[in-house]
C-alpha atoms as a PDB file:
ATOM      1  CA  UNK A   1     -70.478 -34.511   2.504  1.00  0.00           C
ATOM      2  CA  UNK A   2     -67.303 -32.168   2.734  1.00  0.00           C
ATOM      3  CA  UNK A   3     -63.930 -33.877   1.997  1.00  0.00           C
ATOM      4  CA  UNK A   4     -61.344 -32.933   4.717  1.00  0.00           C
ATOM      5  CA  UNK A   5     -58.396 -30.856   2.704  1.00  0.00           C
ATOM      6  CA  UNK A   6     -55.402 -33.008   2.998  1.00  0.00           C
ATOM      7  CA  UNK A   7     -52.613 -31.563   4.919  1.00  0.00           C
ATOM      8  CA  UNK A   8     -49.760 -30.076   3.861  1.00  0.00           C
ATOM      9  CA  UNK A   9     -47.241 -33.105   5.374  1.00  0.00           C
ATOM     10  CA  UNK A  10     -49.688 -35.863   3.782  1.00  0.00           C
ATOM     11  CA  UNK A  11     -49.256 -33.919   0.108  1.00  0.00           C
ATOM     12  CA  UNK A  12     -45.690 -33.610   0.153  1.00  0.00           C
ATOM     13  CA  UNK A  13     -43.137 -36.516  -0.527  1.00  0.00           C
ATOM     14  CA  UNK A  14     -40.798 -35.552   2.358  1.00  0.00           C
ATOM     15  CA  UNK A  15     -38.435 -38.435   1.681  1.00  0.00           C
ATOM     16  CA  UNK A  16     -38.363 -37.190  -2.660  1.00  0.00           C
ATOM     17  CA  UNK A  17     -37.419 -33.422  -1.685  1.00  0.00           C
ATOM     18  CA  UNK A  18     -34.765 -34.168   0.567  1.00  0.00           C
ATOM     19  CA  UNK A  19     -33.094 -36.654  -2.019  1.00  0.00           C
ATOM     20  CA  UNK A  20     -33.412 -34.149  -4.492  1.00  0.00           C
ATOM     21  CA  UNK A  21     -31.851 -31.583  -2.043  1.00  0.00           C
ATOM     22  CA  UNK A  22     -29.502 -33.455  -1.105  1.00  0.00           C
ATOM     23  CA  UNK A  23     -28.326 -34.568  -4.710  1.00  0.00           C
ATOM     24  CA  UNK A  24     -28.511 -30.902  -6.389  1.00  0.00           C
ATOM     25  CA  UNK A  25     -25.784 -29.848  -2.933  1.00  0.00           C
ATOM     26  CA  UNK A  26     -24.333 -33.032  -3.764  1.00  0.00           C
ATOM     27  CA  UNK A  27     -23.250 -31.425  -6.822  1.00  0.00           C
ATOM     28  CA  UNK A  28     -19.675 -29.764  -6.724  1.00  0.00           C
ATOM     29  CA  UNK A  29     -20.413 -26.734  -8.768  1.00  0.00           C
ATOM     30  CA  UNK A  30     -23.026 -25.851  -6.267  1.00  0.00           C
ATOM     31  CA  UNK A  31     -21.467 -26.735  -3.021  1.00  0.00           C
ATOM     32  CA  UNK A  32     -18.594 -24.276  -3.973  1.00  0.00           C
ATOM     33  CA  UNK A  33     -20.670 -21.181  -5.103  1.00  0.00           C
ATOM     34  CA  UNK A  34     -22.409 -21.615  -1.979  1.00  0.00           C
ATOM     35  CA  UNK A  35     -19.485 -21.575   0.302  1.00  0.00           C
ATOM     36  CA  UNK A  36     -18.124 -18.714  -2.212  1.00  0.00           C
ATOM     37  CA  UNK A  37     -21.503 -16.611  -1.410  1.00  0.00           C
ATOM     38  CA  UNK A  38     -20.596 -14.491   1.487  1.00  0.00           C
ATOM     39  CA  UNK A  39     -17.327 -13.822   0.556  1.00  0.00           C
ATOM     40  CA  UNK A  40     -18.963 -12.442  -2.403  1.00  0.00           C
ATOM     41  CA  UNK A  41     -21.450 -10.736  -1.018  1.00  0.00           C
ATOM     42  CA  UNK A  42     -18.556  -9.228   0.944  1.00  0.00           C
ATOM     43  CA  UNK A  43     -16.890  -8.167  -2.069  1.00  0.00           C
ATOM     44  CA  UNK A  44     -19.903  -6.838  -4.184  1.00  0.00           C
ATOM     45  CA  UNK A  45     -20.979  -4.527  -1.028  1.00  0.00           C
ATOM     46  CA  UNK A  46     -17.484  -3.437   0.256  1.00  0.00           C
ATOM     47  CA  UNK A  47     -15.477  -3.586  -3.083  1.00  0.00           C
ATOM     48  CA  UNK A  48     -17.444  -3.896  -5.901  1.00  0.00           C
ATOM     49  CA  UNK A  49     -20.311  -0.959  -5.383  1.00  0.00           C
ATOM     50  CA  UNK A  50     -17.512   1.330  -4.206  1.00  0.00           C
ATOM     51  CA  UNK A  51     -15.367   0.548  -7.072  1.00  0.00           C
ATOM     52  CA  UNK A  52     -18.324   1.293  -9.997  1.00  0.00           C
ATOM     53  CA  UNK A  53     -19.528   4.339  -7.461  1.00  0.00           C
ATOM     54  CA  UNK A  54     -16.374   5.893  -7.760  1.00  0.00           C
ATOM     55  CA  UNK A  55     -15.884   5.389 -11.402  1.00  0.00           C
ATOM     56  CA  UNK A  56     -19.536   6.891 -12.062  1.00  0.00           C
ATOM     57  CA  UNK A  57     -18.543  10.028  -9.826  1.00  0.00           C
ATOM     58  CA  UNK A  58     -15.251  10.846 -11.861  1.00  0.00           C
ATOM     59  CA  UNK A  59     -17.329  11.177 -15.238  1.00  0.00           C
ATOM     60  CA  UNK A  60     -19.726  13.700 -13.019  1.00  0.00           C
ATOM     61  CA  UNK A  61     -19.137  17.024 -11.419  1.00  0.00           C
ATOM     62  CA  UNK A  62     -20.094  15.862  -8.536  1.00  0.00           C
ATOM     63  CA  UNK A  63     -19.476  18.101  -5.257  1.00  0.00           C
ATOM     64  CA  UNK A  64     -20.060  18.050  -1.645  1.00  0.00           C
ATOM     65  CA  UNK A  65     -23.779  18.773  -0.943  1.00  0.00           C
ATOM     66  CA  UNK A  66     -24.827  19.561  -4.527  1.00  0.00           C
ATOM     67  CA  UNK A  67     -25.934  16.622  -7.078  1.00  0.00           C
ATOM     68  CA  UNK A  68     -23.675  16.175 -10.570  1.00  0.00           C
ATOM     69  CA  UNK A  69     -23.927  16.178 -14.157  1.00  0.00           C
ATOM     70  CA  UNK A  70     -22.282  13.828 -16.554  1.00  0.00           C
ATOM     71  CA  UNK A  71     -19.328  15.790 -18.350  1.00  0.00           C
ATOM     72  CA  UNK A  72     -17.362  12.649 -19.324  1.00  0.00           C
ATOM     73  CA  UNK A  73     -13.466  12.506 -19.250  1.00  0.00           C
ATOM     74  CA  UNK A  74     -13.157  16.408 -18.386  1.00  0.00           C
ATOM     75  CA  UNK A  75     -12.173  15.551 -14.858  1.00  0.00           C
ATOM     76  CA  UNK A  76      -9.063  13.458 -16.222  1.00  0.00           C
ATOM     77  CA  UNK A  77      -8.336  15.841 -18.891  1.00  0.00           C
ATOM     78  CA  UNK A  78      -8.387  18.508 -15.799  1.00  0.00           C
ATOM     79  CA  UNK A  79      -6.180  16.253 -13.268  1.00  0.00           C
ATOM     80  CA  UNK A  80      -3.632  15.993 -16.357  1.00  0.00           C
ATOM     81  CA  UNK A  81      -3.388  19.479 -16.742  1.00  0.00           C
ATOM     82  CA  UNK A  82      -2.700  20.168 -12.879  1.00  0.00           C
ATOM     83  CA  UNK A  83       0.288  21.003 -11.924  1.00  0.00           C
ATOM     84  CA  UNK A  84       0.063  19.591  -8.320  1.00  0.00           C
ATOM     85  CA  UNK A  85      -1.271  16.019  -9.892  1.00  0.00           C
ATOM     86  CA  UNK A  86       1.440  16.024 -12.219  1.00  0.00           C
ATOM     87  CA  UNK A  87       3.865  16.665  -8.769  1.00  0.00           C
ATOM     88  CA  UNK A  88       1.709  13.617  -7.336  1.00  0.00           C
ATOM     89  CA  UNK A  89       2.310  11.222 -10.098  1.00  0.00           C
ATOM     90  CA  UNK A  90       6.056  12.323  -9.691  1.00  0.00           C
ATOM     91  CA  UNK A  91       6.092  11.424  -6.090  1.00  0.00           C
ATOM     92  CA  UNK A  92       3.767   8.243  -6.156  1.00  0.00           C
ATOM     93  CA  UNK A  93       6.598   6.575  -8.429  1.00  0.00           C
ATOM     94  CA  UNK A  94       9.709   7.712  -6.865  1.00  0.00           C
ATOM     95  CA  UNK A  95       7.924   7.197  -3.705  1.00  0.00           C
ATOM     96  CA  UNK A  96       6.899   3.162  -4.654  1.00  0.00           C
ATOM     97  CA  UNK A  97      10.228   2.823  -6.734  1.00  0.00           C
ATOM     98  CA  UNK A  98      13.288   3.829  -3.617  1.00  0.00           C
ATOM     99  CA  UNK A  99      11.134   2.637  -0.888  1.00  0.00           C
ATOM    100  CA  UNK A 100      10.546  -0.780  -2.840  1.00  0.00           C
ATOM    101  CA  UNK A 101      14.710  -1.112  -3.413  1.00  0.00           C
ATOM    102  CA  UNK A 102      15.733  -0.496   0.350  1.00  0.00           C
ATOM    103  CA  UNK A 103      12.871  -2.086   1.697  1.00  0.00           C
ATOM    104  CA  UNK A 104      14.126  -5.510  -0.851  1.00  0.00           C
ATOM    105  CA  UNK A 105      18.035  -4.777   0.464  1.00  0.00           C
ATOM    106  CA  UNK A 106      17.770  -4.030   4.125  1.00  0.00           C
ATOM    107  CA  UNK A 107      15.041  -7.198   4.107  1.00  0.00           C
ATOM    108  CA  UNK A 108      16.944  -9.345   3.075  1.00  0.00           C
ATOM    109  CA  UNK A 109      20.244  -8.121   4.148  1.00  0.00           C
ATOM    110  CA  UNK A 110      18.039  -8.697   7.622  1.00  0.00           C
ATOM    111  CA  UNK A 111      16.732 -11.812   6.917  1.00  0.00           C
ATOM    112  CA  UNK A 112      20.207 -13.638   5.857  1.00  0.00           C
ATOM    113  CA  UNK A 113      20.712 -12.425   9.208  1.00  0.00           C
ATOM    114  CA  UNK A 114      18.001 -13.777  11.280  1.00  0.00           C
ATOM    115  CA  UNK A 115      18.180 -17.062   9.569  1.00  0.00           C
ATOM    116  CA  UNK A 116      21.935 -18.072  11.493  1.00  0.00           C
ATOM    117  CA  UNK A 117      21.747 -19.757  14.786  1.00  0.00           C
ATOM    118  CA  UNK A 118      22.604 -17.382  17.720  1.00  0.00           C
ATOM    119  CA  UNK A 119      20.606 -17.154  21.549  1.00  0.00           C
ATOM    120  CA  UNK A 120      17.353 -14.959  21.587  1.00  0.00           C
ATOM    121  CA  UNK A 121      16.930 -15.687  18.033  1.00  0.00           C
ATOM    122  CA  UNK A 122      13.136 -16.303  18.815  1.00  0.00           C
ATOM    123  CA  UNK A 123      13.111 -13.118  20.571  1.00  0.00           C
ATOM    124  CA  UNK A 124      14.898 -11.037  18.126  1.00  0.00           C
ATOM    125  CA  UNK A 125      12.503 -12.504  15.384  1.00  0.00           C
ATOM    126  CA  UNK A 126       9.719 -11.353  17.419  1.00  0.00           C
ATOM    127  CA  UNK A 127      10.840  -8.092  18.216  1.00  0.00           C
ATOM    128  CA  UNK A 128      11.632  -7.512  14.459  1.00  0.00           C
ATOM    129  CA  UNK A 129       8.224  -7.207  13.563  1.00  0.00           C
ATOM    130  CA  UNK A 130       7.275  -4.642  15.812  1.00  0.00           C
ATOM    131  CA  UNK A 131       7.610  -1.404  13.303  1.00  0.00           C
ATOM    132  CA  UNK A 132       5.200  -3.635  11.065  1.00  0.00           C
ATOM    133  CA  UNK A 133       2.575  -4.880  13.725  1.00  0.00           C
ATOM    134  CA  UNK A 134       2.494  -1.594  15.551  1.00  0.00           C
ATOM    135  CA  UNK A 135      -0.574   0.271  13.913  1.00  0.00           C
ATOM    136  CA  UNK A 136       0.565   3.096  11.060  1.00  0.00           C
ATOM    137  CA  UNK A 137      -0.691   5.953  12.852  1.00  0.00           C
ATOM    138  CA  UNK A 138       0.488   5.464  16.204  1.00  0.00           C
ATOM    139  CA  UNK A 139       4.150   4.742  15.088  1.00  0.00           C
ATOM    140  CA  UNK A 140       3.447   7.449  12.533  1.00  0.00           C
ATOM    141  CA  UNK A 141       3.046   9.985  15.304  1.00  0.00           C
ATOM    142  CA  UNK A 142       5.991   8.602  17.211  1.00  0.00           C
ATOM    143  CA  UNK A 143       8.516   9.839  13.975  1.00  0.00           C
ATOM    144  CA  UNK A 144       6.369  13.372  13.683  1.00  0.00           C
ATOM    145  CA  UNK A 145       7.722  14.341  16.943  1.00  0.00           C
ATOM    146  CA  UNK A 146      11.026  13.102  16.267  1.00  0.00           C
ATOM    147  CA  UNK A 147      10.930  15.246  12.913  1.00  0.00           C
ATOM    148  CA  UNK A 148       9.910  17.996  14.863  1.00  0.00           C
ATOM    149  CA  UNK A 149      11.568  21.560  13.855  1.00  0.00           C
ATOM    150  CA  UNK A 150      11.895  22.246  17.490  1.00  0.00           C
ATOM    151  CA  UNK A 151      12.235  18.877  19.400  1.00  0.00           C
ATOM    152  CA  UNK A 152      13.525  16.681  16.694  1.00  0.00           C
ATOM    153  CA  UNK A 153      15.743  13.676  18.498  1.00  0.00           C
ATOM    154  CA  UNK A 154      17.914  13.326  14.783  1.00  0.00           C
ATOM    155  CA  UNK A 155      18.833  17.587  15.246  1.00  0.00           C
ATOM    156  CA  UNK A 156      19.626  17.284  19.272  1.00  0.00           C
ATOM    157  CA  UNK A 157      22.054  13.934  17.871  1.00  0.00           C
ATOM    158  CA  UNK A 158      23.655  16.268  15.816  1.00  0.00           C
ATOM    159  CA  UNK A 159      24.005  19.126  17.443  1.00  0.00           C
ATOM    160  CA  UNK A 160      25.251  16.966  20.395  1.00  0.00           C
ATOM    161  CA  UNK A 161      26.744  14.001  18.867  1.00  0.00           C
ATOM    162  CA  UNK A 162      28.746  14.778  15.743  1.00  0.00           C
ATOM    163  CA  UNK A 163      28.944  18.706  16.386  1.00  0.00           C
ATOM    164  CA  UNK A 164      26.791  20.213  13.631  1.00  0.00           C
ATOM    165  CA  UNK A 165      27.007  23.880  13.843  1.00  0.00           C
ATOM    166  CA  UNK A 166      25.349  24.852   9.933  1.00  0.00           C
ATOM    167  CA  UNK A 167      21.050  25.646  10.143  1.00  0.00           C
ATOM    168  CA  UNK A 168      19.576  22.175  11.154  1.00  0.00           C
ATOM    169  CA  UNK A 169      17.670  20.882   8.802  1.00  0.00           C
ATOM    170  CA  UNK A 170      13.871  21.360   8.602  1.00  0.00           C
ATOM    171  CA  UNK A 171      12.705  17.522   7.870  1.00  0.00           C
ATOM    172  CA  UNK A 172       8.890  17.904   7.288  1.00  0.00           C
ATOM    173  CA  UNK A 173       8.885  21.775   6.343  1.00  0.00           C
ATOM    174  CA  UNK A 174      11.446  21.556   3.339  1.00  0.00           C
ATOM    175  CA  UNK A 175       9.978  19.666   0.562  1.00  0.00           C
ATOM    176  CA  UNK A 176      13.332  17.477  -0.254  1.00  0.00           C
ATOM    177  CA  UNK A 177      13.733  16.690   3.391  1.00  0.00           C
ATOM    178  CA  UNK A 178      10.121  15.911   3.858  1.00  0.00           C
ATOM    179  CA  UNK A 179       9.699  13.063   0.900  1.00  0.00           C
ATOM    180  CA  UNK A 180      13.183  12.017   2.600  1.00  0.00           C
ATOM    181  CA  UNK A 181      11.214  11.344   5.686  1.00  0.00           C
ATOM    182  CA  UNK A 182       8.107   9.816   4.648  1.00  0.00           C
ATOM    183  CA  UNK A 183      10.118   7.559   2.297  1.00  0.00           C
ATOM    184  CA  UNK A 184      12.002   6.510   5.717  1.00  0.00           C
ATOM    185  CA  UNK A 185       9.958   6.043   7.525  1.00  0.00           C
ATOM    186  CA  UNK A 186       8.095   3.709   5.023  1.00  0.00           C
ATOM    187  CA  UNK A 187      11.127   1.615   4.741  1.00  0.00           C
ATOM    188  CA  UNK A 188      11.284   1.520   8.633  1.00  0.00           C
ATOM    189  CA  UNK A 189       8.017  -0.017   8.285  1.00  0.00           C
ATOM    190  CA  UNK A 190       8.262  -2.382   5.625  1.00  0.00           C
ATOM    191  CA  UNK A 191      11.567  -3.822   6.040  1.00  0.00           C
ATOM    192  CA  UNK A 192       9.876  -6.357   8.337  1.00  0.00           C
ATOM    193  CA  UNK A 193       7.714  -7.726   6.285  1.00  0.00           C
ATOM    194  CA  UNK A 194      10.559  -8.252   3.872  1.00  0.00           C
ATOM    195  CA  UNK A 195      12.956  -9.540   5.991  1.00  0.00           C
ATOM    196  CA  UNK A 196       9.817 -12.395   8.264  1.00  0.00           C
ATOM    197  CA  UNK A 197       8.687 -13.216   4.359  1.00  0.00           C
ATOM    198  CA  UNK A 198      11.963 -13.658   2.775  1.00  0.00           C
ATOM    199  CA  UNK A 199      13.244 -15.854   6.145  1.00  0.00           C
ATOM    200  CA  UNK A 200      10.363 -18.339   5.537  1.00  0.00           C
ATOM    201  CA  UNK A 201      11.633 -18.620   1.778  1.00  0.00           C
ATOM    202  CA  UNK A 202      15.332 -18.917   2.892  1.00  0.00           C
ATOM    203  CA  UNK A 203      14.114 -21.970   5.569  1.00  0.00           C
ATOM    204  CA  UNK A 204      13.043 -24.390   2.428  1.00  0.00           C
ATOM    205  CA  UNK A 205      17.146 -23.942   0.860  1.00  0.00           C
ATOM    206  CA  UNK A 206      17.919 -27.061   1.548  1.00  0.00           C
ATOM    207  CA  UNK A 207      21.667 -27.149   3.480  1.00  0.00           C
ATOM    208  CA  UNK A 208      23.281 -30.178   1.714  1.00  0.00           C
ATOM    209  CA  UNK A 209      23.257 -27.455  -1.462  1.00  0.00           C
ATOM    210  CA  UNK A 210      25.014 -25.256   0.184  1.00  0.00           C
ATOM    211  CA  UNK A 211      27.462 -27.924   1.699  1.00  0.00           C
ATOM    212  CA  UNK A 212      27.797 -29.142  -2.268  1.00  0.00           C
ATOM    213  CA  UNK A 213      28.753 -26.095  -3.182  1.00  0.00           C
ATOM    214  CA  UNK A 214      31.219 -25.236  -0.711  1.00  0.00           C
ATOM    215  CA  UNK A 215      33.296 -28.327  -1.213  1.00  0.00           C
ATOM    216  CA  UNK A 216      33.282 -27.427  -5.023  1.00  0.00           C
ATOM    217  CA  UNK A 217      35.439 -23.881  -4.304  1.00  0.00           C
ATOM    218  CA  UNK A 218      32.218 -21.577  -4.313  1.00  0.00           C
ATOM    219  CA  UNK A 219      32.260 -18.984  -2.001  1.00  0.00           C
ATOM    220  CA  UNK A 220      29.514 -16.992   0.178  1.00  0.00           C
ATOM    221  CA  UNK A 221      28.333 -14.728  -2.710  1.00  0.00           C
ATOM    222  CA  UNK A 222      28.333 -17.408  -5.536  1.00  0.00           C
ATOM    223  CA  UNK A 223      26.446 -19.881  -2.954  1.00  0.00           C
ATOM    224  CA  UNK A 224      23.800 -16.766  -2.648  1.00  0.00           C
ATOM    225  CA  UNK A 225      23.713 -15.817  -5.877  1.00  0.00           C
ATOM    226  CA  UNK A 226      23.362 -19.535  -7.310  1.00  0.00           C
ATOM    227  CA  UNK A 227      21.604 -21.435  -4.376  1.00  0.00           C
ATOM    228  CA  UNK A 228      19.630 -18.491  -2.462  1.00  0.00           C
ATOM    229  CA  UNK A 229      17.852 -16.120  -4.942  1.00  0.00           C
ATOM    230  CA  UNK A 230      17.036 -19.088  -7.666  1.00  0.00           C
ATOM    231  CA  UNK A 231      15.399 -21.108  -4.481  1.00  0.00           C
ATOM    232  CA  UNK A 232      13.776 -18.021  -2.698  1.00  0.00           C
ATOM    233  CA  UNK A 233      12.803 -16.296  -5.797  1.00  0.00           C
ATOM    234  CA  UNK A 234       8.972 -16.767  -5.866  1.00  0.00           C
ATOM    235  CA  UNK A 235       8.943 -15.523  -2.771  1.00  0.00           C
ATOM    236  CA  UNK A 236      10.559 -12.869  -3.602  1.00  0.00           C
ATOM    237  CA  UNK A 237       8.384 -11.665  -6.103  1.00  0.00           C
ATOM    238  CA  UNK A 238       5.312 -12.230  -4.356  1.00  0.00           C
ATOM    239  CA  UNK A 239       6.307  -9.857  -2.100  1.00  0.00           C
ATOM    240  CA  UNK A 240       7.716  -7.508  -4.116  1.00  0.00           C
ATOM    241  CA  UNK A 241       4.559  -6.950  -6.136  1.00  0.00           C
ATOM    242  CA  UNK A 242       1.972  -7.070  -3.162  1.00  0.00           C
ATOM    243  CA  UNK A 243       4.776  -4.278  -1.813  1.00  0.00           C
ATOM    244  CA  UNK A 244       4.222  -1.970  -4.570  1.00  0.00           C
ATOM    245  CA  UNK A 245       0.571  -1.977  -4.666  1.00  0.00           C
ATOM    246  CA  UNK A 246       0.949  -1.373  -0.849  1.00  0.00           C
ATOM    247  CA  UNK A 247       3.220   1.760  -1.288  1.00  0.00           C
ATOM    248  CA  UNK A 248       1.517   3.319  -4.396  1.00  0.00           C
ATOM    249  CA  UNK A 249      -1.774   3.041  -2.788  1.00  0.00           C
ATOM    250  CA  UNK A 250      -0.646   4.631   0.605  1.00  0.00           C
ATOM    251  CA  UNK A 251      -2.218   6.788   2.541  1.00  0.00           C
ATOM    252  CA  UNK A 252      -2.160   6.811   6.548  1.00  0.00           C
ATOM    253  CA  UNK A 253       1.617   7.192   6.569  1.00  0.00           C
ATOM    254  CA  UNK A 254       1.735  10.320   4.841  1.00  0.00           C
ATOM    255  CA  UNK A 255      -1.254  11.892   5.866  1.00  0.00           C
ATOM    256  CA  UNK A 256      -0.538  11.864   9.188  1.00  0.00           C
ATOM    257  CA  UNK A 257       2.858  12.941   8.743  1.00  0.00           C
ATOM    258  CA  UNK A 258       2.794  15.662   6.364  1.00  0.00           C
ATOM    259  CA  UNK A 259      -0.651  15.940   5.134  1.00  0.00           C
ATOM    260  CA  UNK A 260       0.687  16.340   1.487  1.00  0.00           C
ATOM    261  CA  UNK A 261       3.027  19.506   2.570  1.00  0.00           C
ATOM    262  CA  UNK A 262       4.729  21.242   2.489  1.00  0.00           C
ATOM    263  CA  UNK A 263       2.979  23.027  -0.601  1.00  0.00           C
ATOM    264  CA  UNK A 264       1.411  20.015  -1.791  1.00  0.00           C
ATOM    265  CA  UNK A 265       5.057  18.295  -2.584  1.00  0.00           C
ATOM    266  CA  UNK A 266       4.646  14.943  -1.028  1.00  0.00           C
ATOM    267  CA  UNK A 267       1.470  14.202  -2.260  1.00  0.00           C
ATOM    268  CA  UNK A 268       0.520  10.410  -3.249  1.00  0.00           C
ATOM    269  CA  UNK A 269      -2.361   9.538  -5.526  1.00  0.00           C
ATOM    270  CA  UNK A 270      -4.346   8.601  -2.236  1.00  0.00           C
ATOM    271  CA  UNK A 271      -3.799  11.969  -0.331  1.00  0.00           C
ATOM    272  CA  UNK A 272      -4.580  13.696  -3.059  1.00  0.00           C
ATOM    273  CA  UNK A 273      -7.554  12.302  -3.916  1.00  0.00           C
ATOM    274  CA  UNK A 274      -8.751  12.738  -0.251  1.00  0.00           C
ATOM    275  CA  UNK A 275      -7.590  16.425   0.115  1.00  0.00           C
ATOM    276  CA  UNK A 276      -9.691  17.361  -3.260  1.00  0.00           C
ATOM    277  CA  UNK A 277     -12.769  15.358  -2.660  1.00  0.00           C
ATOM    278  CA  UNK A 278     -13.086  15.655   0.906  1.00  0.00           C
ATOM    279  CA  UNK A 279     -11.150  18.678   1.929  1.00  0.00           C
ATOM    280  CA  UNK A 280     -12.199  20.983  -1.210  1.00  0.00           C
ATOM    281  CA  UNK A 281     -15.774  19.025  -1.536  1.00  0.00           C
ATOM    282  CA  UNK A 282     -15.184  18.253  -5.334  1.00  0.00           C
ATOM    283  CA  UNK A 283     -15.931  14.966  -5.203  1.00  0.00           C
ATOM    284  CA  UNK A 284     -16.081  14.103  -9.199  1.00  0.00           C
ATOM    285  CA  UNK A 285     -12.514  15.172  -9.368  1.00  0.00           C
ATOM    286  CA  UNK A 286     -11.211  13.421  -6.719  1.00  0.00           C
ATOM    287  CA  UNK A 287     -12.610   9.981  -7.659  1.00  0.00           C
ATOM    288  CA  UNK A 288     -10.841  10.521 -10.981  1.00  0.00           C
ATOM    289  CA  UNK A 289      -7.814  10.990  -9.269  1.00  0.00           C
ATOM    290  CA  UNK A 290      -7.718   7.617  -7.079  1.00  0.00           C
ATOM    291  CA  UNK A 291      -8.750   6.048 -10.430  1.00  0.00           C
ATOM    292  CA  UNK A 292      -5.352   6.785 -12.114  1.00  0.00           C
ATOM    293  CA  UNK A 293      -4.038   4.142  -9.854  1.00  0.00           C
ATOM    294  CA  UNK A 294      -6.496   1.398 -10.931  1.00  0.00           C
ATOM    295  CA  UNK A 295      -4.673   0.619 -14.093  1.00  0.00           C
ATOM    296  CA  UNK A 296      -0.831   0.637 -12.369  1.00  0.00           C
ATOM    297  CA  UNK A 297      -2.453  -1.435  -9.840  1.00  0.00           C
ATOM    298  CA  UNK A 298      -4.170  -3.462 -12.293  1.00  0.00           C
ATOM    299  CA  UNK A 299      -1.230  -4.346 -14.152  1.00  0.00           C
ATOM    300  CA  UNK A 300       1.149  -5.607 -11.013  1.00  0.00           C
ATOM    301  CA  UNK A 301      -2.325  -7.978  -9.957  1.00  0.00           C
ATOM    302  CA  UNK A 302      -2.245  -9.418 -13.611  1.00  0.00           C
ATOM    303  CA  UNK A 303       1.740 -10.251 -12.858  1.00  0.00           C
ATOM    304  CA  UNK A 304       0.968 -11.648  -9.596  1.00  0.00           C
ATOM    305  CA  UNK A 305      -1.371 -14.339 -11.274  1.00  0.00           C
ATOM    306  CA  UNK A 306       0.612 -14.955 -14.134  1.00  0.00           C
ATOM    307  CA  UNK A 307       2.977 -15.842 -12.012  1.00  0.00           C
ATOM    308  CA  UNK A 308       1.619 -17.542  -9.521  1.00  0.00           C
ATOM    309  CA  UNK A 309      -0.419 -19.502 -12.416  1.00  0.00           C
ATOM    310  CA  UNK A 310       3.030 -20.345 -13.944  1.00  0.00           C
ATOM    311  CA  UNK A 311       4.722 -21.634 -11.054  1.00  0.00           C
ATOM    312  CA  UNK A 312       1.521 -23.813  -9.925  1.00  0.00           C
END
């Protein structure tokens, strides 16, 4: 007589596998790689393969439509050699470096500011963060018509204003006058993010410190210089350092504003990059040059954790 196969319920120890499940999630180790999994899967599709892609392209000759060979570091030894890359590595620095200062003194010039009691100060805060919430290329297109050579608002002021009679001066066609204007208008941008971040840092000073020091004969400056920075200063370098890697990694801003011109002379690593691999089709070369960044960029990450690991 045939035996009946047992079913698959009746040969499984439901009550076993769930403990088991339930004690190997149990376990913290698991539980947090787990939760960790899709923002790693995240970063392995979106960062992580793009990152090793580009690295493989800039050892290749890689261009648009044809397939590449290996040829090593010959695309860096090229980029070194180019004039216009040496201009870029110029500009990236002087670029990051003056925007970074005014963007630190107007920020928290504004932010001393917004942190005394007066009406509207809700509404001023609020309205203070519009150059930063306002997307990049919309605002961006806004100061390209006010740069204009023919329509430019800052030559009618003054022509009209304060009488200027000399040639006006050509912001985005002369190459000083044009990294003078993208550098603005970067600082325009930033200086809210400075000034919202540093106000959060200035609301944990604690007043009776200042009221301490007062009665002791210090005045405003010694109470900032003593009290203020010392209080506000991981703040402070927190956002100085995710600043940089903002501004030497730029790209929309001056793009849309000057495309790199005039003659290539306000070129950033990430315009660059984009003109030669995209606009010229050699793609090999132009991963190579975003990769020059990596290890600047590198370097201010490793600051940000040693810091951040040495005030926790």
């Amino acid at each position: 007589m045939a035996v009946r196969p047992q079913r698959l319920e009746e040969t499984l120890d439901r009550p076993a596998l769930l403990s088991r499940l339930r004690s190997f999630l149990d376990r913290e180790g698991v539980f947090a790689y787990l939760l960790l999994f899709p923002a790693l899967l995240v970063l392995l599709l979106f960062i992580a393969y793009p990152f090793v892609l580009g690295i493989w392209l800039s050892l290749t000759d890689k261009r648009a439509g044809l397939p590449g060979n290996f040829i090593g570091l010959d695309n860096f030894i090229n980029d070194v050699k180019d004039p216009i890359f040496q201009r870029t590595v110029a500009n990236s620095f002087a670029y990051t470096l003056v925007t970074t200062i005014f963007k630190l003194g107007l920020g928290m010039g504004l932010a001393l500011l917004l942190s005394q009691t007066f009406r509207g100060k809700n509404v001023i805060r609020a309205v203070v963060l519009l150059p930063w919430i306002v997307p990049t290329v919309l605002s961006t297109i806004a100061w390209q018509w006010m740069f204009d050579s023919s329509y430019s608002v800052f030559n009618w002021g003054l022509k009209n204003w304060f009488g200027w009679t000399g040639p006006l001066p050509n912001w985005l066609g002369d190459p000083f006058m044009a990294m003078v204007s993208v550098m603005t208008v970067n600082i325009w941008r930033g200086v809210p993010f400075f000034a919202i971040s540093l106000l959060a840092g200035l609301q944990t000073v604690s007043l009776e410190l200042y009221e301490a020091a007062a009665i002791d004969g210090a005045n405003p400056w010694q109470r900032f210089w003593h009290i203020t920075l010392p209080t506000i200063r991981p703040v402070l370098v927190i956002v100085m350092l995710f600043s940089v890697v903002w501004t030497l990694s730029d790209f929309q801003l001056v793009y849309v504003l000057t495309r790199g011109g005039p003659v290539n002379s306000t070129h950033l690593f990430a315009t660059y990059s984009f003109q030669t691999a995209l606009g010229g089709g050699q793609i090999g070369l132009g991963a190579s040059i975003s990769l020059f960044m990596f290890p600047v960029l590198a370097i201010v990450v490793l600051l940000i954790q040693r810091y951040l690991k040495k005030e926790s």
